[in-house]
N, C-alpha and C. Protein backbone atom coordinates (compact mmCIF):
# COMPACT_ATOMS: atom_id res chain seq x y z
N UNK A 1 43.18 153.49 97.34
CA UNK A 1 42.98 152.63 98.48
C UNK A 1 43.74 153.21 99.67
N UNK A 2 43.04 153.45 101.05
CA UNK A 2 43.42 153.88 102.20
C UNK A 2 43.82 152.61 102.58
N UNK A 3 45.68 152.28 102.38
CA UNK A 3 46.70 151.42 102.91
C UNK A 3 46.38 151.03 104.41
N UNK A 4 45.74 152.06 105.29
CA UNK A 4 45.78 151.96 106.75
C UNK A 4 44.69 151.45 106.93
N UNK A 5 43.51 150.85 106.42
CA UNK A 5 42.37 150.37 106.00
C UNK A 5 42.86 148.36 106.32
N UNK A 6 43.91 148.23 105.71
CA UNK A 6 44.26 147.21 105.06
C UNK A 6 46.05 146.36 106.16
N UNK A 7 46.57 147.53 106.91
CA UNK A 7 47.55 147.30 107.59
C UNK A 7 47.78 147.71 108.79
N UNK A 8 48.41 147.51 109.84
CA UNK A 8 48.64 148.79 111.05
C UNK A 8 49.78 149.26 111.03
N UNK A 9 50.62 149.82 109.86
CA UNK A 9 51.63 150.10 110.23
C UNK A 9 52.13 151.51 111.59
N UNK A 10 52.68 151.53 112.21
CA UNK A 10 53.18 152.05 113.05
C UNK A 10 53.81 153.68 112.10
N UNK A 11 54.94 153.10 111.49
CA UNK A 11 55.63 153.51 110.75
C UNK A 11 55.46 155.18 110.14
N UNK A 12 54.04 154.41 109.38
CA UNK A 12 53.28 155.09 108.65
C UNK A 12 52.77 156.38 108.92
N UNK A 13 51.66 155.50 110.44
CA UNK A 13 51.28 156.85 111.16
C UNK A 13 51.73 157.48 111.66
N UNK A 14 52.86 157.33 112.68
CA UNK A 14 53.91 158.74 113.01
C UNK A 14 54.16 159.11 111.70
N UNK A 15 54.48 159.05 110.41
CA UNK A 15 54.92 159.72 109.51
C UNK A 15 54.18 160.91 109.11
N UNK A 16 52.99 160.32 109.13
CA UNK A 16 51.21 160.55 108.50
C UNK A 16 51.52 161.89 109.78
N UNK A 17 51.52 161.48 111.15
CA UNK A 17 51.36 163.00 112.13
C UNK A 17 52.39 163.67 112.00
N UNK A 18 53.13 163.51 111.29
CA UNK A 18 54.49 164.75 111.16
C UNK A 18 54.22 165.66 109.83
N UNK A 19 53.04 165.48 108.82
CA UNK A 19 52.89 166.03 108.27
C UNK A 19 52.02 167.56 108.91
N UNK A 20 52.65 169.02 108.49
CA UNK A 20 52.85 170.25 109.30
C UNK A 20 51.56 170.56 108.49
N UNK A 21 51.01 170.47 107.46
CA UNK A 21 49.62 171.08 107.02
C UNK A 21 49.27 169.95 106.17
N UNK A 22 47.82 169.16 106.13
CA UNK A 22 47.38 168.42 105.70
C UNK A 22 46.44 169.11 103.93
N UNK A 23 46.26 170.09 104.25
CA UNK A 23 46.44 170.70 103.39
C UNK A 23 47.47 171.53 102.12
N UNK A 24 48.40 170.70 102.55
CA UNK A 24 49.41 171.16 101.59
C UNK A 24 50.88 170.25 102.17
N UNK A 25 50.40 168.90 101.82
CA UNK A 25 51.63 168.13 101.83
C UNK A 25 52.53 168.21 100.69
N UNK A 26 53.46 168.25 101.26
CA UNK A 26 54.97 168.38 100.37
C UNK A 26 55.63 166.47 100.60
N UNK A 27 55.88 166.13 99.11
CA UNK A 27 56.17 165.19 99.13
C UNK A 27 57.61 164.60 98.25
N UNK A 28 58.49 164.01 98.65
CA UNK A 28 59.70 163.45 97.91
C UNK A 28 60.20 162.08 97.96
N UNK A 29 60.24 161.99 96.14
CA UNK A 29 60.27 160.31 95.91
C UNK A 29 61.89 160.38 95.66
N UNK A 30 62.95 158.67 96.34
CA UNK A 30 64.05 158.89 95.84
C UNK A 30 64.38 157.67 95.32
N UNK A 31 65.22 157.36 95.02
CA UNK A 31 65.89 156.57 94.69
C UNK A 31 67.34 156.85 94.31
N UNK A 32 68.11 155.66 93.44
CA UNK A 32 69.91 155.99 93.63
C UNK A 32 70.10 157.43 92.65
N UNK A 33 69.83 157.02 90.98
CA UNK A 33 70.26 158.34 90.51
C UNK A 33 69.02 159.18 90.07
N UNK A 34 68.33 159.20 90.49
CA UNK A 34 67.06 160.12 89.97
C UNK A 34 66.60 160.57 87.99
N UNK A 35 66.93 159.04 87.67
CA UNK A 35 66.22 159.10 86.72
C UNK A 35 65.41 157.70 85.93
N UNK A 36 65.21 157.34 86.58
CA UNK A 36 64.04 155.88 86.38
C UNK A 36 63.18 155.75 87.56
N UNK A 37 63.35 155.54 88.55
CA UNK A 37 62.04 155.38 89.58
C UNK A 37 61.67 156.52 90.42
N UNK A 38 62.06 157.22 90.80
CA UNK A 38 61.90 158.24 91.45
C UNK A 38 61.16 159.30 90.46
N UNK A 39 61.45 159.72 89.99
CA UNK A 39 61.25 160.81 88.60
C UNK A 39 59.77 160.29 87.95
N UNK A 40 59.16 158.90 88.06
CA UNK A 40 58.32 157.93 87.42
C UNK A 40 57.37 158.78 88.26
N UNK A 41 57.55 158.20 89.90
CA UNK A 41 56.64 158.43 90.57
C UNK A 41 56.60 159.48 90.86
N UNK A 42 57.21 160.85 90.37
CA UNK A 42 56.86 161.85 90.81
C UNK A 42 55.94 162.46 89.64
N UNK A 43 56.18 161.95 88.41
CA UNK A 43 55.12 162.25 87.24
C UNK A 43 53.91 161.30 87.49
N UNK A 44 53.66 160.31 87.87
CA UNK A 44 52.66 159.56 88.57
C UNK A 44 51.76 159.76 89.39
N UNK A 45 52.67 160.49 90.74
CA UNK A 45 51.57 161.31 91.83
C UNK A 45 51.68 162.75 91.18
N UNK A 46 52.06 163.47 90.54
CA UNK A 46 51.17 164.56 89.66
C UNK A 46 50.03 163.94 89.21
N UNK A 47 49.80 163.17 88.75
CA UNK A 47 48.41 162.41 88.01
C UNK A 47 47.97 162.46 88.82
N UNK A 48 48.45 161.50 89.76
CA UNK A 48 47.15 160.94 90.29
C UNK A 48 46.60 162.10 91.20
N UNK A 49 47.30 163.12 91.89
CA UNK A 49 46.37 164.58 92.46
C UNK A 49 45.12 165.06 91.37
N UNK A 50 46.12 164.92 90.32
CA UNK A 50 45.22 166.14 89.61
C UNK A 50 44.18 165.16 88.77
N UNK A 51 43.94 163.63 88.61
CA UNK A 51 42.73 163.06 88.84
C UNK A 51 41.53 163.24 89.67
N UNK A 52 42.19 163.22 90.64
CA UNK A 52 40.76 163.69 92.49
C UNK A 52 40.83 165.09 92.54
N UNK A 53 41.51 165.94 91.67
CA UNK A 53 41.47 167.40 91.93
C UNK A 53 41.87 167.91 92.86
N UNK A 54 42.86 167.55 93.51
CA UNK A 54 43.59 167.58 94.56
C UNK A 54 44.99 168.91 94.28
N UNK A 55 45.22 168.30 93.35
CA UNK A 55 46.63 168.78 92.86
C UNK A 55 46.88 170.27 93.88
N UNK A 56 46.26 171.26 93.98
CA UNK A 56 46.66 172.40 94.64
C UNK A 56 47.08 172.11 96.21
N UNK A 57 46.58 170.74 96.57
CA UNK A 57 47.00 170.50 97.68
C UNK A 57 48.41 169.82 98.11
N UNK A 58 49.30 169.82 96.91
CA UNK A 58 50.33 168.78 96.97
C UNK A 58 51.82 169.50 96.07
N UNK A 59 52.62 168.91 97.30
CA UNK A 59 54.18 169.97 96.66
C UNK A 59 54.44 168.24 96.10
N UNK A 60 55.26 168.33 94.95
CA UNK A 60 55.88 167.09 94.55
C UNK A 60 56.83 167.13 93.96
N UNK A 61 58.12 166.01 94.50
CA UNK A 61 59.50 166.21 94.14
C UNK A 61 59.95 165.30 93.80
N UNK A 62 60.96 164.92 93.54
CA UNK A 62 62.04 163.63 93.74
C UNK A 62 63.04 163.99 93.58
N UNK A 63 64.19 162.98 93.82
CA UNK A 63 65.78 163.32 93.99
C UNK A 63 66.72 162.05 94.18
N UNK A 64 67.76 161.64 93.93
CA UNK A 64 68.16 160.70 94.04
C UNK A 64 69.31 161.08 95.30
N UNK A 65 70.09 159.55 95.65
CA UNK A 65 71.05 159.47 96.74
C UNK A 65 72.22 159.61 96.28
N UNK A 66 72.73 159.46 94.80
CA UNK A 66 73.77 159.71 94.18
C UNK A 66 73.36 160.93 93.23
N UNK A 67 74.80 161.47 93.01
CA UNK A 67 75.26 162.53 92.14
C UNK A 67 75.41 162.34 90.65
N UNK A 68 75.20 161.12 90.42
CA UNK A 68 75.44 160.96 89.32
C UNK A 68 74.91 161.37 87.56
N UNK A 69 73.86 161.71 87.93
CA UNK A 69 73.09 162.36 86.89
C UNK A 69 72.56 163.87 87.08
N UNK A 70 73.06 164.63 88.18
CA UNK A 70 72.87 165.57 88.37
C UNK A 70 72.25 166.63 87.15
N UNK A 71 71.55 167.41 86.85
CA UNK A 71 70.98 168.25 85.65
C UNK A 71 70.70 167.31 84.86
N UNK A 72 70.59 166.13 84.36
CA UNK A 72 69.93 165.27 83.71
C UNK A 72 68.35 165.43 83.42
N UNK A 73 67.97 164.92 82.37
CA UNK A 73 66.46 164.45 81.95
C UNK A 73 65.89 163.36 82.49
N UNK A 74 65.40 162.55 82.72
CA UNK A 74 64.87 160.96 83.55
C UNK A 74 65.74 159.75 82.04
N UNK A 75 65.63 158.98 82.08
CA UNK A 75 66.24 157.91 81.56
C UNK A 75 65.32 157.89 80.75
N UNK A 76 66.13 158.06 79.03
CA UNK A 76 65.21 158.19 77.96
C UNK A 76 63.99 156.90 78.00
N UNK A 77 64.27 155.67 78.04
CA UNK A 77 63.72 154.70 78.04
C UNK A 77 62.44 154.32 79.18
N UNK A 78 62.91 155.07 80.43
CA UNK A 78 61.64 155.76 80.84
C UNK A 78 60.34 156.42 80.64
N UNK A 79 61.18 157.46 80.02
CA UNK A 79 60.07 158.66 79.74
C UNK A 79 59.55 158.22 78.37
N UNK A 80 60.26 157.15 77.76
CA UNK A 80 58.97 156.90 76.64
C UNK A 80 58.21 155.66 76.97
N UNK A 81 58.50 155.26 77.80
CA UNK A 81 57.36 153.97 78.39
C UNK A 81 56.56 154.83 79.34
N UNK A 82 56.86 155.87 80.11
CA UNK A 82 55.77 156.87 80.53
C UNK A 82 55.02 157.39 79.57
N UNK A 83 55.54 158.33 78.85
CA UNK A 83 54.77 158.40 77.70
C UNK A 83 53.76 157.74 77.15
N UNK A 84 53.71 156.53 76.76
CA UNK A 84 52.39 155.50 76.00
C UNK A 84 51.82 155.36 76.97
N UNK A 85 51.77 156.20 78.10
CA UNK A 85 50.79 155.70 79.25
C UNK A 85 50.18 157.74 79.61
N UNK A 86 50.69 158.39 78.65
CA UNK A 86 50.00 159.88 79.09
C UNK A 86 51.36 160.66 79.59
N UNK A 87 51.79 159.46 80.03
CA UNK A 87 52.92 160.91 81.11
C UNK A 87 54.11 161.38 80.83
N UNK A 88 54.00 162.47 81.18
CA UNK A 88 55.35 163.39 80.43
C UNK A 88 56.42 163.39 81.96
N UNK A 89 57.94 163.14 81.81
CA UNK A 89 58.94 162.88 82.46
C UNK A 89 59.97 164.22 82.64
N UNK A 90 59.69 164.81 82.16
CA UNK A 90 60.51 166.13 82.44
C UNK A 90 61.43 166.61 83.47
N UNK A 91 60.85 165.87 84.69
CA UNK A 91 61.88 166.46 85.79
C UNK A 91 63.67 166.09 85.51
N UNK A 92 64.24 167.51 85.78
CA UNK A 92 65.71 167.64 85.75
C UNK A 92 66.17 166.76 87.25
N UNK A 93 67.02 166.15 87.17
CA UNK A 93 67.29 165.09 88.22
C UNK A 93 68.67 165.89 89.01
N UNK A 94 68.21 165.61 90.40
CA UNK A 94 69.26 166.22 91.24
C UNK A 94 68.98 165.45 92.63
N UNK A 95 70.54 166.11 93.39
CA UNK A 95 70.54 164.56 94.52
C UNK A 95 70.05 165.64 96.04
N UNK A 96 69.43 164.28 96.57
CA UNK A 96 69.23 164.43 98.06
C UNK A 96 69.93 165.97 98.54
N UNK A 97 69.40 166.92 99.28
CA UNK A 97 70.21 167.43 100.15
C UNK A 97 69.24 167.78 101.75
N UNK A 98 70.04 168.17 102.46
CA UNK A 98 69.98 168.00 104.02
C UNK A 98 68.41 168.47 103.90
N UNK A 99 68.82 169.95 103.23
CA UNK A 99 67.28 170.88 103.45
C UNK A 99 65.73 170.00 103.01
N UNK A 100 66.13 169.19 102.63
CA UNK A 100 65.08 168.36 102.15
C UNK A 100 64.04 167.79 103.05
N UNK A 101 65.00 167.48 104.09
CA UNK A 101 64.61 166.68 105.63
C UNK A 101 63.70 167.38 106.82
N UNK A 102 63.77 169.27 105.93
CA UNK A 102 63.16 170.24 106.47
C UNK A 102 61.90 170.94 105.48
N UNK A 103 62.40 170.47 104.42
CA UNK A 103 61.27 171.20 103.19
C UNK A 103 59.95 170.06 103.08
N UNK A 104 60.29 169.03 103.24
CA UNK A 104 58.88 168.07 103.01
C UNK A 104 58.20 167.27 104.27
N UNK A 105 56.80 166.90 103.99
CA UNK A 105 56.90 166.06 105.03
C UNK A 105 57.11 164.47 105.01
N UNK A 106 56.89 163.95 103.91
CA UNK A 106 57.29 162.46 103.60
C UNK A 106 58.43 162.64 102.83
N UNK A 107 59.23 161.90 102.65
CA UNK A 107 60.72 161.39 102.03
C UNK A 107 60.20 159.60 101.89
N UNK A 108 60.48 159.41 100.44
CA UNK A 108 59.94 157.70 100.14
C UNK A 108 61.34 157.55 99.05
N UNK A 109 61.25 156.44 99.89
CA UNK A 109 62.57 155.63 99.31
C UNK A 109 62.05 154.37 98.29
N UNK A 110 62.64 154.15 97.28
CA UNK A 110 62.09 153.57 96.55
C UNK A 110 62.57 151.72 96.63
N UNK A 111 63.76 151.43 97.25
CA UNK A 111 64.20 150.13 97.80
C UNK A 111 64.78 150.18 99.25
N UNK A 112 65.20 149.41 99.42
CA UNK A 112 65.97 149.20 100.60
C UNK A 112 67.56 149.97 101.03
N UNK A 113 68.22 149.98 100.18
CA UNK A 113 69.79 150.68 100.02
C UNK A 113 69.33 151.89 99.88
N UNK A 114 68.06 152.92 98.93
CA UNK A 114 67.42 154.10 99.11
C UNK A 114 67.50 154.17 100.79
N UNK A 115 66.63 153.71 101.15
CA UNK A 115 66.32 154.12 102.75
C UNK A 115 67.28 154.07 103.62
N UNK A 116 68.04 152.60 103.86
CA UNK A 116 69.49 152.94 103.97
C UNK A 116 70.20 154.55 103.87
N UNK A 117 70.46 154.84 102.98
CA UNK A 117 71.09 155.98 102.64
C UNK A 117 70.13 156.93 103.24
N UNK A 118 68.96 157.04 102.96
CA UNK A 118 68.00 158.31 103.48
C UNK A 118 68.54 158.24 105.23
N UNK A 119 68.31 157.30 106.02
CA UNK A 119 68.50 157.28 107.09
C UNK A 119 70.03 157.79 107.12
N UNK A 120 71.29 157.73 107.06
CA UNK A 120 72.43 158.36 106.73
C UNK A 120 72.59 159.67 106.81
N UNK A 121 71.77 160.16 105.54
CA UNK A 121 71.45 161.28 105.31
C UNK A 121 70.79 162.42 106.15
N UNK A 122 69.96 161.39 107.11
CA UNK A 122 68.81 162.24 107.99
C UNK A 122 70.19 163.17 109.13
N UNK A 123 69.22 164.45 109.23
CA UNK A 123 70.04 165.53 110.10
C UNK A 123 70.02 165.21 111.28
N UNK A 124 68.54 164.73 111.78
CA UNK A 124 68.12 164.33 113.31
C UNK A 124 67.05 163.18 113.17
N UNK A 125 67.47 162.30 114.12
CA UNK A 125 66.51 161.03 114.32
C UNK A 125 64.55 161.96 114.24
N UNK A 126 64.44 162.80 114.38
CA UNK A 126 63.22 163.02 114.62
C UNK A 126 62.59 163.38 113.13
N UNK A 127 63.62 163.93 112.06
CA UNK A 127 63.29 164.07 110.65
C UNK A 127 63.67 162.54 110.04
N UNK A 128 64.50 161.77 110.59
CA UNK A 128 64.27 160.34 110.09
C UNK A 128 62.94 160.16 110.11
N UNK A 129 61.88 159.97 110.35
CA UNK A 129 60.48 159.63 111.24
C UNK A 129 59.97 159.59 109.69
N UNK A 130 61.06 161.17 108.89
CA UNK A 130 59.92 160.93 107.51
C UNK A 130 60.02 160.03 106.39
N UNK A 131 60.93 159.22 106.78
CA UNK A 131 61.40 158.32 105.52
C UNK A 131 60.21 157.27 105.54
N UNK A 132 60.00 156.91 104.48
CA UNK A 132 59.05 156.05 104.19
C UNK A 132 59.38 155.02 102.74
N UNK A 133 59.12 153.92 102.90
CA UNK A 133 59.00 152.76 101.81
C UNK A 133 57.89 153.03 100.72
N UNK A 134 58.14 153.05 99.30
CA UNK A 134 57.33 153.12 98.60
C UNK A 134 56.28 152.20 98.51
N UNK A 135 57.07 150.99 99.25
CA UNK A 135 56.18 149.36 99.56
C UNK A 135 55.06 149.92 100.62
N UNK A 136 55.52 151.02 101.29
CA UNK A 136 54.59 150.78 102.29
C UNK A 136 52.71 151.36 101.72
N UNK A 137 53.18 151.44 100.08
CA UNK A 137 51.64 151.69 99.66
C UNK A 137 51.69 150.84 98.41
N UNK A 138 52.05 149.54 98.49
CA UNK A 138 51.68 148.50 97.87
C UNK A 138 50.41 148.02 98.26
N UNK A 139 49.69 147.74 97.35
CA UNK A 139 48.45 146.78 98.20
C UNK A 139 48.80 145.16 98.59
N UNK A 140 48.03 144.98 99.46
CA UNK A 140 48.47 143.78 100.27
C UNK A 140 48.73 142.40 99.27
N UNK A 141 48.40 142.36 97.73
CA UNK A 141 48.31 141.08 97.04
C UNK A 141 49.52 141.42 96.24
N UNK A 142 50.73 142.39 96.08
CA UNK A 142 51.64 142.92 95.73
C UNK A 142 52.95 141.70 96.26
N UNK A 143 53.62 141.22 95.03
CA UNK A 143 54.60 139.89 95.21
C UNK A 143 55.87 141.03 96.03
N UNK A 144 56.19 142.00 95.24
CA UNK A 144 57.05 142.83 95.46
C UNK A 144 56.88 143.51 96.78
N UNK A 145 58.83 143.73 97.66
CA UNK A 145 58.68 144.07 98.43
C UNK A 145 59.44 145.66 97.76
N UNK A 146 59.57 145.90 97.24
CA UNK A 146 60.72 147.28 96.63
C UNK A 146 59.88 147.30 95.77
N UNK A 147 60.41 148.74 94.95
CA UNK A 147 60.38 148.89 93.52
C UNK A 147 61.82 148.63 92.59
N UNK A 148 61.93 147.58 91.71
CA UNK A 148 63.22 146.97 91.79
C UNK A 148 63.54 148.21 90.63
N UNK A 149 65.05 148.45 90.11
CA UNK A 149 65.41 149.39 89.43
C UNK A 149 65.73 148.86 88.33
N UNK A 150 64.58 149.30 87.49
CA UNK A 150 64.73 148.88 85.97
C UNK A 150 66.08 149.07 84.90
N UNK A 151 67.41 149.43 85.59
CA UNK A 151 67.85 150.40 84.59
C UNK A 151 68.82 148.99 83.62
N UNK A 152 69.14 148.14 84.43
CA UNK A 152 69.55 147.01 83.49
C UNK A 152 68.87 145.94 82.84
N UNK A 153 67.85 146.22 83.14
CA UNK A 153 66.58 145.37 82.84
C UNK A 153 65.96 146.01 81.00
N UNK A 154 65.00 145.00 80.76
CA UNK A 154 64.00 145.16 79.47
C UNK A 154 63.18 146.39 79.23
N UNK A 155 62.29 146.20 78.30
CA UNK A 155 61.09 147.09 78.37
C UNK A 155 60.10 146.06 79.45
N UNK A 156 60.27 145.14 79.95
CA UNK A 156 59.21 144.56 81.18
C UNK A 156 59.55 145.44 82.42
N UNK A 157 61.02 145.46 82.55
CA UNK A 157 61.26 146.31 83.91
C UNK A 157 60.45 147.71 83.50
N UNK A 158 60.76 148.49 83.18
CA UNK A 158 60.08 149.52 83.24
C UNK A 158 58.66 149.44 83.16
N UNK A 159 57.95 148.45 82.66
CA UNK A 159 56.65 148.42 82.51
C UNK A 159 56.17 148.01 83.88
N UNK A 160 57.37 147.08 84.63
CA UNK A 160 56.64 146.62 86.30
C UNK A 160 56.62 147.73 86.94
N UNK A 161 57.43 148.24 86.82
CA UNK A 161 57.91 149.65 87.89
C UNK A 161 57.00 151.23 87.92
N UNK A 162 56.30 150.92 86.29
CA UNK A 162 55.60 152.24 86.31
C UNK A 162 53.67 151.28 86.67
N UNK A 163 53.60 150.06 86.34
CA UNK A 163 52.53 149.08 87.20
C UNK A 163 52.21 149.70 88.96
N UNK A 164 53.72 149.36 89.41
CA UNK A 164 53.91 149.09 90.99
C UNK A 164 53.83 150.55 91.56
N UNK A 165 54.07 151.58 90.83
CA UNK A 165 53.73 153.24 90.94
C UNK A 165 52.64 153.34 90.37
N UNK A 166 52.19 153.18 89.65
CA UNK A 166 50.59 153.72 89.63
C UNK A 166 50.00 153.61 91.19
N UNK A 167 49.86 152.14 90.93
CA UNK A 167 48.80 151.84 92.21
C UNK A 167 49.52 152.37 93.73
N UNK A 168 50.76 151.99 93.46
CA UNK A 168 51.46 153.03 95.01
C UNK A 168 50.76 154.32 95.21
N UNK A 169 51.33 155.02 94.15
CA UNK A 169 51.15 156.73 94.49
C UNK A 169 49.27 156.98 94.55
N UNK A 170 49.10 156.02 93.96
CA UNK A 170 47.33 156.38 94.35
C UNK A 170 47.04 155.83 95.37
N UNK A 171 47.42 154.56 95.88
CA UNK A 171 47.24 154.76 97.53
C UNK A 171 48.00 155.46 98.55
N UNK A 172 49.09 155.79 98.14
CA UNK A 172 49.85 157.09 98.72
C UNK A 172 48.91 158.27 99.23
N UNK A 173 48.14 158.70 97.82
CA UNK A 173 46.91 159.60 97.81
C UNK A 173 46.04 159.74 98.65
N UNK A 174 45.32 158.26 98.17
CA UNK A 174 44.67 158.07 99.06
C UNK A 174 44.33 157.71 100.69
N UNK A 175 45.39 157.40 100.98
CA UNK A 175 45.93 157.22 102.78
C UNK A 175 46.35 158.51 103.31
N UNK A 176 46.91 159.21 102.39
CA UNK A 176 47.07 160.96 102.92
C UNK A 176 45.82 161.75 103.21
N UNK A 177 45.14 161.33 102.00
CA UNK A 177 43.93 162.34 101.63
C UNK A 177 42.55 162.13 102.97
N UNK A 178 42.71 160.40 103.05
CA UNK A 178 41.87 160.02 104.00
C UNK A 178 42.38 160.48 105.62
N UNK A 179 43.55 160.41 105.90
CA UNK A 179 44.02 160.67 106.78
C UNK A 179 43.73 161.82 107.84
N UNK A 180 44.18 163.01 106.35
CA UNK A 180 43.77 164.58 106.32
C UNK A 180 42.54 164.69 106.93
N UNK A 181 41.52 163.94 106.14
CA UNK A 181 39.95 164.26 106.57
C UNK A 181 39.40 163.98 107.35
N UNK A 182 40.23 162.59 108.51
CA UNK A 182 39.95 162.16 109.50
C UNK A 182 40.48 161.88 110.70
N UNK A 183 41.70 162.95 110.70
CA UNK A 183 42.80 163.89 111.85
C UNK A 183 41.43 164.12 113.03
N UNK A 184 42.06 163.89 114.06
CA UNK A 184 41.00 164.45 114.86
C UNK A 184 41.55 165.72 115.25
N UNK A 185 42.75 165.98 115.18
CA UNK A 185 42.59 167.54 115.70
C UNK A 185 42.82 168.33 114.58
N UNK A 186 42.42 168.36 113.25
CA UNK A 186 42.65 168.61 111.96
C UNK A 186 41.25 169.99 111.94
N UNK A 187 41.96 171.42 111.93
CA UNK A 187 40.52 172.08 111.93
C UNK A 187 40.75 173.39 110.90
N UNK A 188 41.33 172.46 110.13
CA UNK A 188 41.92 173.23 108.86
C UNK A 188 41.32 172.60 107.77
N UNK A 189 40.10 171.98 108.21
CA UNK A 189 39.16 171.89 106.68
C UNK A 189 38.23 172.73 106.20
C-alpha cells in the first residue's frame, strides 16, 4: 500500500526527495539495541523486495542507538518467532554511527526515544530530514503509534511486532517503489 495514497505527510515527502537514486535506495531500520525490532524489519524488508523482485534495487540495514549488544545475533526469541514465519534473523547487531547519516537515504526509527536519539545523533539538520517513523507506514486502521519493544514482553509481543512490520515494510515498499515511478524529474527508469 502507497501510504501517500492514504495521508499527506509532509515529513515523508521531503524524505522520499532526498533519496540520491531511486533506483537503488539504501535503507536503515533502528531501534535501542539492535536485536528485536530493528533486525525484524530488516529481515522483513529483505522479503518483502525480493517478493516484487525488487531486491537488486535495495541496500538494507539496521543498527541500534545503544552499544549494548554490539557483535551480537538478534534476540534468540526473535529469530525463532521469525523463523515459523520463513525468516531467517542473522544480522550481527551494531550501533548507529555518524557515517550512516551519509551512507543511506532513509534512517527509521522504530519508537519515539529511537528518533529522539536519531535526531541527537544527526551530523546536520539537513541529514536529520532522513529520519523517519516506522509508524509513518502503518496503515491508517493501525491502534499503534510505535513499534512497542517486545523484549520484556511474551511470545504475543513479538508476534505484534513482527504483525506491525510485515505490513510496515511492505508499505515502506510500496510508497518508495511508487514514488520512484512517479518522480517527475526521475529519468533514470
Amino acid at each position: 500500500m502507497n501510504i501517500l495514497q492514504y495521508t499527506d505527510n509532509a515529513r515523508l515527502r521531503r524524505a522520499l526527495n532526498l533519496i540520491q537514486n531511486p533506483l537503488n535506495v539504501r535503507v536503515l531500520f533502528v531501534c535501542l539495541g539492535n536485536i528485536c525490532r530493528s533486525p525484524a524489519a530488516d529481515g522483513l524488508m529483505h522479503e518483502a523486495v525480493k517478493e516484487s523482485g525488487t531486491a537488486n534495487r535495495w541496500v538494507i540495514d539496521s543498527a541500534g542507538t545503544g552499544s549494548y549488544h554490539i557483535g551480537d545475533l538478534p534476540d534468540p526469541r526473535m529469530r525463532a518467532h521469525a523463523r515459523r514465519r520463513g525468516i531467517t534473523l542473522d544480522h550481527i547487531c551494531r550501533q548507529v554511527r555518524e557515517s550512516d547519516f551519509y551512507d543511506f537515504d532513509l534512517i527509521i526509527g522504530m519508537d519515539h526515544s529511537n528518533i529522539s536519539n536519531l535526531k541527537r545523533l544527526a551530523p546536520t539538520p539537513e541529514l536529520e530530514q532522513k529520519i523517519l517513523e516506522m509508524a509513518d507506514f502503518f496503515e491508517p486502521h493501525t491502534v499503534c503509534d510505535h513499534v512497542p519493544d517486545p523484549y520484556y514482553d511474551g511470545a504475543e509481543g513479538f508476534e505484534l511486532v513482527l504483525d506491525l512490520l510485515t505490513d510496515a515494510t511492505r508499505n515502506l515498499r510500496d510508497t518508495v517503489e511508487s514514488w520512484a515511478e512517479n518522480k517527475p524529474s526521475n529519468s533514470l527508469a
